[in-house]
PDB file of N, CA and C in Angstrom:
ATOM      1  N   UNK A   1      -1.705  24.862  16.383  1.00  0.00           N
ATOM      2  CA  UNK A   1      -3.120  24.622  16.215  1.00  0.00           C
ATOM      3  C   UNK A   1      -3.339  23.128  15.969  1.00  0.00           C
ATOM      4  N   UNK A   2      -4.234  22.658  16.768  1.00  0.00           N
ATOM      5  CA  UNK A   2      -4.741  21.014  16.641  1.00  0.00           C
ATOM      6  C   UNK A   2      -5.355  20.952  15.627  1.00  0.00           C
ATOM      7  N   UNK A   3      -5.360  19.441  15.135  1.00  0.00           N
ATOM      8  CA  UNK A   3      -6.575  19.238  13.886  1.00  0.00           C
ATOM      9  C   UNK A   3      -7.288  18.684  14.469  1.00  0.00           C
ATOM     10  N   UNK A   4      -8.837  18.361  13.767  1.00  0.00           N
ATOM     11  CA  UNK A   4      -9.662  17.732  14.143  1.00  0.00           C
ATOM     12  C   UNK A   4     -10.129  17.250  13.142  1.00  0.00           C
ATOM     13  N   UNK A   5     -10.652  16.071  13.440  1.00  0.00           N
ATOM     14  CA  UNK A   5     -11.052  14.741  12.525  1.00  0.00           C
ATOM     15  C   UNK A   5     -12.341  15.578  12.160  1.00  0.00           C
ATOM     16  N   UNK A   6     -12.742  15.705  11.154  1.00  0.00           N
ATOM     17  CA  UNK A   6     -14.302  15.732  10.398  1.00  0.00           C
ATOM     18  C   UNK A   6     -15.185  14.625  11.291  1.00  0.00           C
ATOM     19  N   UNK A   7     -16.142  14.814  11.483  1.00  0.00           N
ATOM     20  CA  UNK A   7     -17.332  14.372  11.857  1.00  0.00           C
ATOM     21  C   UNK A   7     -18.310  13.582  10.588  1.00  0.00           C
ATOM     22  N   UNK A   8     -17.709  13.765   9.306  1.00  0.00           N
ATOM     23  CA  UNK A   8     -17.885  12.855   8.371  1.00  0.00           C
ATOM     24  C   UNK A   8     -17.061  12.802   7.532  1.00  0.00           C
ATOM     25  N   UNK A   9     -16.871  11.300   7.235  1.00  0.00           N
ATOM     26  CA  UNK A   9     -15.822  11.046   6.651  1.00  0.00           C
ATOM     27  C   UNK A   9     -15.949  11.316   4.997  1.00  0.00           C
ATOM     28  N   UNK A  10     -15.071  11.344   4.267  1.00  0.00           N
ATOM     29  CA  UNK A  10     -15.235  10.941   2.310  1.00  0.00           C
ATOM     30  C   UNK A  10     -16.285  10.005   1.964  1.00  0.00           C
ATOM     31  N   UNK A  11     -17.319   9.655   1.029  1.00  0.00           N
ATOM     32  CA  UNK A  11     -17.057   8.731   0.314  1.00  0.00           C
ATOM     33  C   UNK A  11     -16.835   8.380  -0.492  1.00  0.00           C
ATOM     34  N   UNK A  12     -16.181   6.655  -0.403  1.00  0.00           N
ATOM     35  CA  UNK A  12     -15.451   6.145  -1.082  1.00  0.00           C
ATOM     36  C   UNK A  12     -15.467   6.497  -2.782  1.00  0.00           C
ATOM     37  N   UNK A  13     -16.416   6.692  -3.427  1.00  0.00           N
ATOM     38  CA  UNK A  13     -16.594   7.290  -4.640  1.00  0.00           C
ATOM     39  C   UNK A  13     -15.507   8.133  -4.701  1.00  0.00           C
ATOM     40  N   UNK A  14     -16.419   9.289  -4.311  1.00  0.00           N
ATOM     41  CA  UNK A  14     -15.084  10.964  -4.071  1.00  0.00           C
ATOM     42  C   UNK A  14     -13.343  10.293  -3.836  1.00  0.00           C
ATOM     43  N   UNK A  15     -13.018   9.935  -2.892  1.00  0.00           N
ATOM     44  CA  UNK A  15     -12.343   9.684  -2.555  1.00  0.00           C
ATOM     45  C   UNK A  15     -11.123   9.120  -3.211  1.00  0.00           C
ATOM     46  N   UNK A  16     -11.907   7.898  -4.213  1.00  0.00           N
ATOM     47  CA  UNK A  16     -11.285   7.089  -5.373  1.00  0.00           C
ATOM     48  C   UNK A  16     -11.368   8.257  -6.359  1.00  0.00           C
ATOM     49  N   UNK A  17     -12.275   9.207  -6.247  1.00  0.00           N
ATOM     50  CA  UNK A  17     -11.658   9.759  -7.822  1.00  0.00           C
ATOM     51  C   UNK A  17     -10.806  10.486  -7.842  1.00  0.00           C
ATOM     52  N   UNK A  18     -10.302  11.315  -6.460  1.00  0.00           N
ATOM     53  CA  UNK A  18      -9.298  12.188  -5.558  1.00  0.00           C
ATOM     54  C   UNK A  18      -8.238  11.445  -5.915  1.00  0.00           C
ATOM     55  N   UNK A  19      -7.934  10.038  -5.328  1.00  0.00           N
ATOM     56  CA  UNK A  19      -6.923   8.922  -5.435  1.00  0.00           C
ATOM     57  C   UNK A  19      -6.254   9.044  -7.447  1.00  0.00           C
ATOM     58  N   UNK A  20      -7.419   8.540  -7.815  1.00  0.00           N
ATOM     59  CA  UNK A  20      -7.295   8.360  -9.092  1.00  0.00           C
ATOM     60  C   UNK A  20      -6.744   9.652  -9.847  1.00  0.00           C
ATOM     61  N   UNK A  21      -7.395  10.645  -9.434  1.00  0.00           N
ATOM     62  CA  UNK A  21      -6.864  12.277 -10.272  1.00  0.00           C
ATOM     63  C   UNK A  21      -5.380  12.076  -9.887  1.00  0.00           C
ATOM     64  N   UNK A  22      -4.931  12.153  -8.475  1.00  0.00           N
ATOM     65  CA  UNK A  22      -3.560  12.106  -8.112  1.00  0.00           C
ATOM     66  C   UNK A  22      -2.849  11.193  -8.969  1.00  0.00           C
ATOM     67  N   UNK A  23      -2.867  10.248  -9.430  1.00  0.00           N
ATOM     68  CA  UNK A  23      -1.890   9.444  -9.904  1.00  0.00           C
ATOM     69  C   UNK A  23      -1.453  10.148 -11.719  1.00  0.00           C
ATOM     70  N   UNK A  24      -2.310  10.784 -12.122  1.00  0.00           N
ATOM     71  CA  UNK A  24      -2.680  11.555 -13.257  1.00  0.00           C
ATOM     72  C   UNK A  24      -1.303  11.709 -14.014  1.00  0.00           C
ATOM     73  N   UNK A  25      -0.091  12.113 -13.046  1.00  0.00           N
ATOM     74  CA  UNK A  25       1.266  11.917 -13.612  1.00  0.00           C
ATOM     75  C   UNK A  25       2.190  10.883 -13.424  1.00  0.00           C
ATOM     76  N   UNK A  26       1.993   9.590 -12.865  1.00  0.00           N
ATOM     77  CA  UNK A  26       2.753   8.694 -12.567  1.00  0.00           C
ATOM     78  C   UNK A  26       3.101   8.110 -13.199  1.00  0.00           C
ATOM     79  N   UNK A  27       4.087   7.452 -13.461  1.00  0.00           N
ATOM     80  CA  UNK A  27       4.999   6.481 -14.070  1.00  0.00           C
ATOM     81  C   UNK A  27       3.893   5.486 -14.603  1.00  0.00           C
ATOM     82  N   UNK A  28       3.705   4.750 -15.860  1.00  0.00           N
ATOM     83  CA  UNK A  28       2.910   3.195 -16.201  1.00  0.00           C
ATOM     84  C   UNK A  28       3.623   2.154 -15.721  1.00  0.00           C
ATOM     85  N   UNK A  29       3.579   2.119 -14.600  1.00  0.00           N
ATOM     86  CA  UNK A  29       4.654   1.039 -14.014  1.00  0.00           C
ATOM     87  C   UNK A  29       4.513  -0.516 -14.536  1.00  0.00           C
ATOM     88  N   UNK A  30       3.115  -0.423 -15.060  1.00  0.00           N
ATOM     89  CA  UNK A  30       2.623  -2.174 -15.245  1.00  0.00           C
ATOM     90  C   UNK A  30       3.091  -2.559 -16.643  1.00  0.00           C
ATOM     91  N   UNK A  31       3.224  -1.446 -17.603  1.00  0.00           N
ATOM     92  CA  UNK A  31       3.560  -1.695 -19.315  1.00  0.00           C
ATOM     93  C   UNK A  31       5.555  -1.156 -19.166  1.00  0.00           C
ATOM     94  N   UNK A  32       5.877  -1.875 -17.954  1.00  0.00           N
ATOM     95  CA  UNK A  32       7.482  -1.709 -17.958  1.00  0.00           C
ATOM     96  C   UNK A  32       8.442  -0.501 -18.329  1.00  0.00           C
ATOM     97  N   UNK A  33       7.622   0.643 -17.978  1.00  0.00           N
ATOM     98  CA  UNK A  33       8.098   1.720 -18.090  1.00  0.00           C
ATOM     99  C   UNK A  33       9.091   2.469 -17.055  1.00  0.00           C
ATOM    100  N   UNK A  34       9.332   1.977 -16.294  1.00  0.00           N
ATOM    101  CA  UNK A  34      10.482   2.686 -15.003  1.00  0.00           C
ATOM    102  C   UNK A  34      10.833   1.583 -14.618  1.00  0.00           C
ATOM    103  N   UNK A  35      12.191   1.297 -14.924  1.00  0.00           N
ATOM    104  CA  UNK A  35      13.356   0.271 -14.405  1.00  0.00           C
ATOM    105  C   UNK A  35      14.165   0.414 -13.331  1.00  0.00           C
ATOM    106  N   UNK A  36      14.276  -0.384 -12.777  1.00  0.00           N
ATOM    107  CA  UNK A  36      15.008  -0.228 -11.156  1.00  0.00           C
ATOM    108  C   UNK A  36      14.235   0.553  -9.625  1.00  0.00           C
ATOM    109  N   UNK A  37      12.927   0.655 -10.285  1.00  0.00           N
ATOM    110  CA  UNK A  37      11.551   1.407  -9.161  1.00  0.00           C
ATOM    111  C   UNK A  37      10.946   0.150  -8.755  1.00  0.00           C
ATOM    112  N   UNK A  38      10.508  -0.586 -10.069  1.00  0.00           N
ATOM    113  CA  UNK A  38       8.988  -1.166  -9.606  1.00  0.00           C
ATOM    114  C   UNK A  38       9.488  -2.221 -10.798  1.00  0.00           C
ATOM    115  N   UNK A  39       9.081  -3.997 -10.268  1.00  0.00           N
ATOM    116  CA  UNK A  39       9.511  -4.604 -10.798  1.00  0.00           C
ATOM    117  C   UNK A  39       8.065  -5.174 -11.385  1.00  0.00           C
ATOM    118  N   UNK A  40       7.224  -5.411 -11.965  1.00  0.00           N
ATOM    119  CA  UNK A  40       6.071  -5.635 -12.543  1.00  0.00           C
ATOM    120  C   UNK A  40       6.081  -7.363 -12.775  1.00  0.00           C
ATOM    121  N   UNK A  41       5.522  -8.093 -12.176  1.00  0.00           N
ATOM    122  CA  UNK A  41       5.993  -9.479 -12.212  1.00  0.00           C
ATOM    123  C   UNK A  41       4.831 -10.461 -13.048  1.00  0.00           C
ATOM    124  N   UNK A  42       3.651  -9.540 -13.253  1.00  0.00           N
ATOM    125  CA  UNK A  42       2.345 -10.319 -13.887  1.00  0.00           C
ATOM    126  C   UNK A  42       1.063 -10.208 -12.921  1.00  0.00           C
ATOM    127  N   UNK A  43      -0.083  -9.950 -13.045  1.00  0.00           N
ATOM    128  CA  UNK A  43      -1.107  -9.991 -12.773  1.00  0.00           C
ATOM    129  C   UNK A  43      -1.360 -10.750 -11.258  1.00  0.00           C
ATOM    130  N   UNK A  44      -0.512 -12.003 -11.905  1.00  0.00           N
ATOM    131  CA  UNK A  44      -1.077 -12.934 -10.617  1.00  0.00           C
ATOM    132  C   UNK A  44       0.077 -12.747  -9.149  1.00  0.00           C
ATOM    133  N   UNK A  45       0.903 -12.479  -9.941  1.00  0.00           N
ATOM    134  CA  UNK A  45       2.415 -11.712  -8.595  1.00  0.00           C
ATOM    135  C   UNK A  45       1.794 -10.722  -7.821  1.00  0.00           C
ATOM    136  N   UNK A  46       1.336  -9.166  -8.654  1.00  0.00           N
ATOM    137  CA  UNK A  46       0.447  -8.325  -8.404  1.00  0.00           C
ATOM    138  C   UNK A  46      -0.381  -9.080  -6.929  1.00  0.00           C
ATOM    139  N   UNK A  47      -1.365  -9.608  -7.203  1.00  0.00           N
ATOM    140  CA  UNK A  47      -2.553 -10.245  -6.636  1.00  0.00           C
ATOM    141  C   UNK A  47      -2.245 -10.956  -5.207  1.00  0.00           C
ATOM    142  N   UNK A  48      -1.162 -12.128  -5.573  1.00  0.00           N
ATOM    143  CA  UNK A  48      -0.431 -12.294  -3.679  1.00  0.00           C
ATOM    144  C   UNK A  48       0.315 -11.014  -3.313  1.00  0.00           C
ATOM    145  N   UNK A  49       0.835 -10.338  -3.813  1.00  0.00           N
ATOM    146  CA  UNK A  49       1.272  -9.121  -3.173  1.00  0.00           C
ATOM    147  C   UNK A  49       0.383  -8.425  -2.186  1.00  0.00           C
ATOM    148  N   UNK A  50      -1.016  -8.294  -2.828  1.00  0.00           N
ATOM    149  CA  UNK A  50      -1.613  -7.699  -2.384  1.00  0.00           C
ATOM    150  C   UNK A  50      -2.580  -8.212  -1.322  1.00  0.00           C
ATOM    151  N   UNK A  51      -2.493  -9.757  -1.535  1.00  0.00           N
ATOM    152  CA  UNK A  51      -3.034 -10.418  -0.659  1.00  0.00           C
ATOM    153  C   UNK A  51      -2.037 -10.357   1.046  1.00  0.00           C
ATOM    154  N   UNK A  52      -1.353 -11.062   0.507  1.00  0.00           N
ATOM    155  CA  UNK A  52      -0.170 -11.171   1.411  1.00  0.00           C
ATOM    156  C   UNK A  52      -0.107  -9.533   2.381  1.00  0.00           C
ATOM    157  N   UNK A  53       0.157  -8.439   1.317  1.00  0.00           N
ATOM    158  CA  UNK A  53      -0.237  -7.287   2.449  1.00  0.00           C
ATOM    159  C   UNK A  53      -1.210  -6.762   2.996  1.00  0.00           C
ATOM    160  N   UNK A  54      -2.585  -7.425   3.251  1.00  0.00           N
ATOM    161  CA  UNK A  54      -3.953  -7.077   3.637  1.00  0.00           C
ATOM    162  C   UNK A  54      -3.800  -7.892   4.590  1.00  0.00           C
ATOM    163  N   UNK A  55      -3.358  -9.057   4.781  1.00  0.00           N
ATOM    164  CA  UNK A  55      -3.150  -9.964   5.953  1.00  0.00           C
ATOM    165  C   UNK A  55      -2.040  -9.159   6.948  1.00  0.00           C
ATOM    166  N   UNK A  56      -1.890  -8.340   6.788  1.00  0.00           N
ATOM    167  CA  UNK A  56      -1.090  -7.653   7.624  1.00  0.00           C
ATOM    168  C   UNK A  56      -1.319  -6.287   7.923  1.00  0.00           C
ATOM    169  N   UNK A  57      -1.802  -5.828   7.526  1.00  0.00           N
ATOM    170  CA  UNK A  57      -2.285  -3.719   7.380  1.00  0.00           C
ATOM    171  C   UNK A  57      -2.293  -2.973   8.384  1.00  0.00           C
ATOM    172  N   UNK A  58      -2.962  -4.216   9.122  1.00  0.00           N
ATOM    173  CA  UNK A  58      -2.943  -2.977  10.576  1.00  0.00           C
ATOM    174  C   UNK A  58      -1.868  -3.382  11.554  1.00  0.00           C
ATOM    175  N   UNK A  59      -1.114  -4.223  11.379  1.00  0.00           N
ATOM    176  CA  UNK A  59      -0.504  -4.354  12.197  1.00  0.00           C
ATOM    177  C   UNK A  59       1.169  -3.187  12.114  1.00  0.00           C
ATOM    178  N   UNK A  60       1.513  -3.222  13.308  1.00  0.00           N
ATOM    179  CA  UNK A  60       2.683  -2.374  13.100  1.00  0.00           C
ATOM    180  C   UNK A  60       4.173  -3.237  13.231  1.00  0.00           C
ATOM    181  N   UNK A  61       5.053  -2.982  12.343  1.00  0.00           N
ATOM    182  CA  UNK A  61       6.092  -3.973  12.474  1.00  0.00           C
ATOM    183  C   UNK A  61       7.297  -3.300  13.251  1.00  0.00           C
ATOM    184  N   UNK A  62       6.659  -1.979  14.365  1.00  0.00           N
ATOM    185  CA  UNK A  62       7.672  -1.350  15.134  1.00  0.00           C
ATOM    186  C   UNK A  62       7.907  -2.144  16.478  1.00  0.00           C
ATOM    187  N   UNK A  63       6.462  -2.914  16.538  1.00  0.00           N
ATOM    188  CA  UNK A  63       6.324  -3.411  17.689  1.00  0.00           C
ATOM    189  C   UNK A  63       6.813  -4.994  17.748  1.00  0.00           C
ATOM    190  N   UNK A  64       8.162  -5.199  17.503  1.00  0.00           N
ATOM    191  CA  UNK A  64       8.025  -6.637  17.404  1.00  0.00           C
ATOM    192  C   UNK A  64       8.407  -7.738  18.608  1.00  0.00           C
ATOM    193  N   UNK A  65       7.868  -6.836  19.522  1.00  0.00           N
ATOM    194  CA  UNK A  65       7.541  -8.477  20.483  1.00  0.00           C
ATOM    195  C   UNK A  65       5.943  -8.134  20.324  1.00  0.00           C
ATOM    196  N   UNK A  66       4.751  -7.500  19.861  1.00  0.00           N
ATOM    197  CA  UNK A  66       3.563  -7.841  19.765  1.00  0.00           C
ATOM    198  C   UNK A  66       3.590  -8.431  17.992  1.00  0.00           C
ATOM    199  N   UNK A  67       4.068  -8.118  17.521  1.00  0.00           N
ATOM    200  CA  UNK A  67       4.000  -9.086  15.843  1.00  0.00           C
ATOM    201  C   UNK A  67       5.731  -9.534  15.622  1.00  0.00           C
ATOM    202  N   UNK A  68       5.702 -10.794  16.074  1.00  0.00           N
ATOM    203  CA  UNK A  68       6.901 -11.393  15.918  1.00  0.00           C
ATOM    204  C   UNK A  68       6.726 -11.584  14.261  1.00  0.00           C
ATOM    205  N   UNK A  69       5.839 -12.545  14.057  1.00  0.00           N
ATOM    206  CA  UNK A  69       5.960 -12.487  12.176  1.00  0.00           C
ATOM    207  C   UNK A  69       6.302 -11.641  11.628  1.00  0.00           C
ATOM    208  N   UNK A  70       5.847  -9.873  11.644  1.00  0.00           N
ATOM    209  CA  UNK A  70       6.693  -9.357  10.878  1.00  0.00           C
ATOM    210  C   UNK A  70       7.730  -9.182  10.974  1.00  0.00           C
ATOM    211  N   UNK A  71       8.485  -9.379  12.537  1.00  0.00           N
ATOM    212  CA  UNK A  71       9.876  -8.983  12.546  1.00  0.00           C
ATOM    213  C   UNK A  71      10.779 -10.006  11.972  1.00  0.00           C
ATOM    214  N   UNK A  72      10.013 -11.166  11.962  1.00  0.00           N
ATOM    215  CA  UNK A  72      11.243 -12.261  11.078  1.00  0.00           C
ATOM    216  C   UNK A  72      10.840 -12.250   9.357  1.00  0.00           C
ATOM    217  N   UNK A  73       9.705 -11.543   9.326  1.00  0.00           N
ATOM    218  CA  UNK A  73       9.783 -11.839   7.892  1.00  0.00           C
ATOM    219  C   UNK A  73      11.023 -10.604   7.344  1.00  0.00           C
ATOM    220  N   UNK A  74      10.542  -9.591   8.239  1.00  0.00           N
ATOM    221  CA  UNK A  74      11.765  -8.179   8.153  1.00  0.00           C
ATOM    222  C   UNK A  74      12.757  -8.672   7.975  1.00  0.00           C
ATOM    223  N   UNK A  75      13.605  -9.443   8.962  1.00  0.00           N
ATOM    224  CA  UNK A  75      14.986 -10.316   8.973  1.00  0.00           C
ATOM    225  C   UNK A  75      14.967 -11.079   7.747  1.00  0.00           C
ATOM    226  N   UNK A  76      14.088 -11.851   7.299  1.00  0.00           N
ATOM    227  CA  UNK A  76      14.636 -12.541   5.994  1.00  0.00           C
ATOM    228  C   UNK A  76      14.437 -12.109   4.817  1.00  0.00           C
ATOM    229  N   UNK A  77      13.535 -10.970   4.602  1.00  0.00           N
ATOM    230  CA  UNK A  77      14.327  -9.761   3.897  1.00  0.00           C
ATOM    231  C   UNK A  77      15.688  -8.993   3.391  1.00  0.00           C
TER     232      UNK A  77
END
């Protein structure tokens, strides 16, 4: 059986509070509570992280003769 996309999507409200309920049991990763998962580096580490991966989101790094950048950043990884 196929799925089919809804004809309307979430919103973002709902959606975030869906997001938010889910995390309900997760690790406090930011007050250094799980070692060797998640390395918590400060607010502002956080922040280019997240920058740094929005400059990239849609792209796919399977394809790397159409996004060479990610494939060398992959390599120097």
């Amino acid at each position: 059986m196929a799925s089919v996309l809804p004809k309307q999507g979430v919103p973002w409200g709902d959606l975030e509070k869906r997001l938010k309920a889910g995390q309900a049991n997760d690790v406090d990763w930011r007050r250094g509570r799980l070692s060797g998962l998640v390395y918590f580096g400060g607010d502002d580490v956080l922040q280019v992280a997240k920058d740094a991966y929005m400059m990239f989101f849609s792209e796919n790094a399977l394809g790397q003769k159409a996004f060479p950048s990610l494939h060398r950043m992959e390599n120097e990884i």
